[in-house]
C-alpha atoms as a PDB file:
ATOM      1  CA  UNK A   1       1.750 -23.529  48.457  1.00  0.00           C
ATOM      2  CA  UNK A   2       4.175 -25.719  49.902  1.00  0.00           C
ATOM      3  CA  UNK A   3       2.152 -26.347  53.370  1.00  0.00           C
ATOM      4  CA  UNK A   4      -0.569 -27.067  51.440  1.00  0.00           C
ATOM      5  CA  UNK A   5       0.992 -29.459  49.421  1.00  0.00           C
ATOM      6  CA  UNK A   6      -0.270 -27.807  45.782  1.00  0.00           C
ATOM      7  CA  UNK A   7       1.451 -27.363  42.491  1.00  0.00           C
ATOM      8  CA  UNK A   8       2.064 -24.360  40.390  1.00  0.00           C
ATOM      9  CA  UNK A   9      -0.872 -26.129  38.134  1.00  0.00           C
ATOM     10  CA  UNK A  10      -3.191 -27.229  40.957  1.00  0.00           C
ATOM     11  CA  UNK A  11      -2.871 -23.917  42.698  1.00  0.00           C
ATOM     12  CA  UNK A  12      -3.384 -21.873  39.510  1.00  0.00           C
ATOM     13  CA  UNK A  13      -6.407 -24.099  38.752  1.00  0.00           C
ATOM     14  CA  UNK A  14      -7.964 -23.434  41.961  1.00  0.00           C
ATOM     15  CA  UNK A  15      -7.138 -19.921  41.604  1.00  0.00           C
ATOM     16  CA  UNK A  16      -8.895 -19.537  38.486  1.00  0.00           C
ATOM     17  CA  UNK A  17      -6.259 -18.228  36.330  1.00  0.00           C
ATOM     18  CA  UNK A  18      -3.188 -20.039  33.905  1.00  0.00           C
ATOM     19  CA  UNK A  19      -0.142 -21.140  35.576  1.00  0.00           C
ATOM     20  CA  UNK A  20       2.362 -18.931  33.167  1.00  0.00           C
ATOM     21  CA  UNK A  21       0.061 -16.052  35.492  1.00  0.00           C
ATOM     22  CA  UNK A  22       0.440 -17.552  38.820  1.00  0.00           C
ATOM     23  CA  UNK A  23       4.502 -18.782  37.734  1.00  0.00           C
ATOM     24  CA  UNK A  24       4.859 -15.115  36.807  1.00  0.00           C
ATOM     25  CA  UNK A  25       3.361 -14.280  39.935  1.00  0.00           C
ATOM     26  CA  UNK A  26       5.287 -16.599  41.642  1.00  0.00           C
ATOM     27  CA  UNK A  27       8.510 -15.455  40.204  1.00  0.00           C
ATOM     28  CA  UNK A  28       8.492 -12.078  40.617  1.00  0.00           C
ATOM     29  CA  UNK A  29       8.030 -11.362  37.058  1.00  0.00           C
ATOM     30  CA  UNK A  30       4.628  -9.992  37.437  1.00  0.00           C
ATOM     31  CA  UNK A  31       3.178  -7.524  40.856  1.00  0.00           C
ATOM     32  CA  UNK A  32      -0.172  -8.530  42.603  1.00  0.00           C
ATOM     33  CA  UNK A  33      -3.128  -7.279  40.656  1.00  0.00           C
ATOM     34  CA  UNK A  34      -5.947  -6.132  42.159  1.00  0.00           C
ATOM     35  CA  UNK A  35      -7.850  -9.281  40.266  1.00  0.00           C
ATOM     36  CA  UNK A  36      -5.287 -11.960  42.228  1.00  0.00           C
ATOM     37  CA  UNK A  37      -5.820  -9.998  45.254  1.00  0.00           C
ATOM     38  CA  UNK A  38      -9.087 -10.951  45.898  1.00  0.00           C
ATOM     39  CA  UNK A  39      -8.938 -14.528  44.272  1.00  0.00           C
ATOM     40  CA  UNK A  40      -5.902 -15.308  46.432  1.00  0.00           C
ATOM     41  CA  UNK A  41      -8.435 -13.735  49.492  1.00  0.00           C
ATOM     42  CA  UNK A  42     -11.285 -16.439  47.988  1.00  0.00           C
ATOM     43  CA  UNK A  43      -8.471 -19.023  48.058  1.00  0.00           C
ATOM     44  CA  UNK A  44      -7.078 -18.293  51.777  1.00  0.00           C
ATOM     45  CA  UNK A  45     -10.112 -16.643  53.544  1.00  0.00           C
ATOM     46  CA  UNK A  46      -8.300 -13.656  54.140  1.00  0.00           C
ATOM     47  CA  UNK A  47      -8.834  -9.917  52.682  1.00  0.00           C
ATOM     48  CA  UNK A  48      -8.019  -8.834  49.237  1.00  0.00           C
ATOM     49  CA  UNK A  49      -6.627  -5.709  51.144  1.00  0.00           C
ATOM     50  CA  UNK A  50      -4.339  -7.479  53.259  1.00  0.00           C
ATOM     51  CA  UNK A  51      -2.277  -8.725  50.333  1.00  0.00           C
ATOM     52  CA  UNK A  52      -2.737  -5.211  48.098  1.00  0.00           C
ATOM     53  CA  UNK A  53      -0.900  -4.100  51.149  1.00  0.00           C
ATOM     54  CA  UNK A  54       2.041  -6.229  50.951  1.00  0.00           C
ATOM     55  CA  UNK A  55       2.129  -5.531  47.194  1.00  0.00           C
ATOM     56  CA  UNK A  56       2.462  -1.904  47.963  1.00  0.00           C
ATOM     57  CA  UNK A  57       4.812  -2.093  50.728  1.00  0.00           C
ATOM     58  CA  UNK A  58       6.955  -4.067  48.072  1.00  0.00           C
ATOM     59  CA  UNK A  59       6.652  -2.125  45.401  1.00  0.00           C
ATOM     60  CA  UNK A  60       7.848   1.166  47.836  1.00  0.00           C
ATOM     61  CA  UNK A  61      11.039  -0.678  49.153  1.00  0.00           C
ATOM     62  CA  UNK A  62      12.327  -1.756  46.155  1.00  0.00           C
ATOM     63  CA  UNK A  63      11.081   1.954  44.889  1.00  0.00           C
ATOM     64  CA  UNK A  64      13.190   3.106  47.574  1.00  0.00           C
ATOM     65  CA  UNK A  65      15.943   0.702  46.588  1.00  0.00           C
ATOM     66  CA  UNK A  66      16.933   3.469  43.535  1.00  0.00           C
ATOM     67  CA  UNK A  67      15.791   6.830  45.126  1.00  0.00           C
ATOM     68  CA  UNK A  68      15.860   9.703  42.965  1.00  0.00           C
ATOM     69  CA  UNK A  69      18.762  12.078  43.854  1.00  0.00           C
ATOM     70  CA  UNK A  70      17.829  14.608  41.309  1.00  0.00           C
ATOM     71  CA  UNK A  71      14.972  16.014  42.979  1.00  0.00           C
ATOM     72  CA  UNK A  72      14.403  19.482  44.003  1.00  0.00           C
ATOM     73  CA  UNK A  73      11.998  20.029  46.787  1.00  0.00           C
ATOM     74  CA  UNK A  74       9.489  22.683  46.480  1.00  0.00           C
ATOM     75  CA  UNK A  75       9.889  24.523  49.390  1.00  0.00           C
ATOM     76  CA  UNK A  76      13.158  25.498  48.199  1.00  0.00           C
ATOM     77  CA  UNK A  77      13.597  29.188  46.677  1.00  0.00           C
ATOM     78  CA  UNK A  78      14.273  28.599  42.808  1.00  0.00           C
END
């Protein structure tokens, strides 16, 4: 948003949605719905799948961040 020289309020406007959404967005409070996907695709002219990507690859690291130790794997005898 900075490039383009918009606001939390003019880029949530444009966007379609509130600007708590888009500040929660913003801030980390909130992950990329499939709904802001494709309005931030609208937005940008780019695909809704390209940034459902990122989302997931996010969501994985910091998954990854806290990986379960406790975890047995199935190919093990019991």
């Amino acid at each position: 948003m900075i490039p383009m020289n918009l606001s939390v309020t003019e880029a949530a406007r444009r966007l379609g949605v509130t600007r708590k959404t888009l500040s929660e967005f913003i801030n980390e409070k909130s992950a990329l719905s499939p709904e802001m996907a494709l309005r931030i695709s609208i937005a940008t002219n780019t695909s809704a799948e390209s940034w459902m990507n990122m989302q997931m690859k996010l969501t994985l690291w910091l998954a990854e961040q806290n990986t379960p130790t406790d975890v047995i794997s199935f190919s093990e005898a019991s």
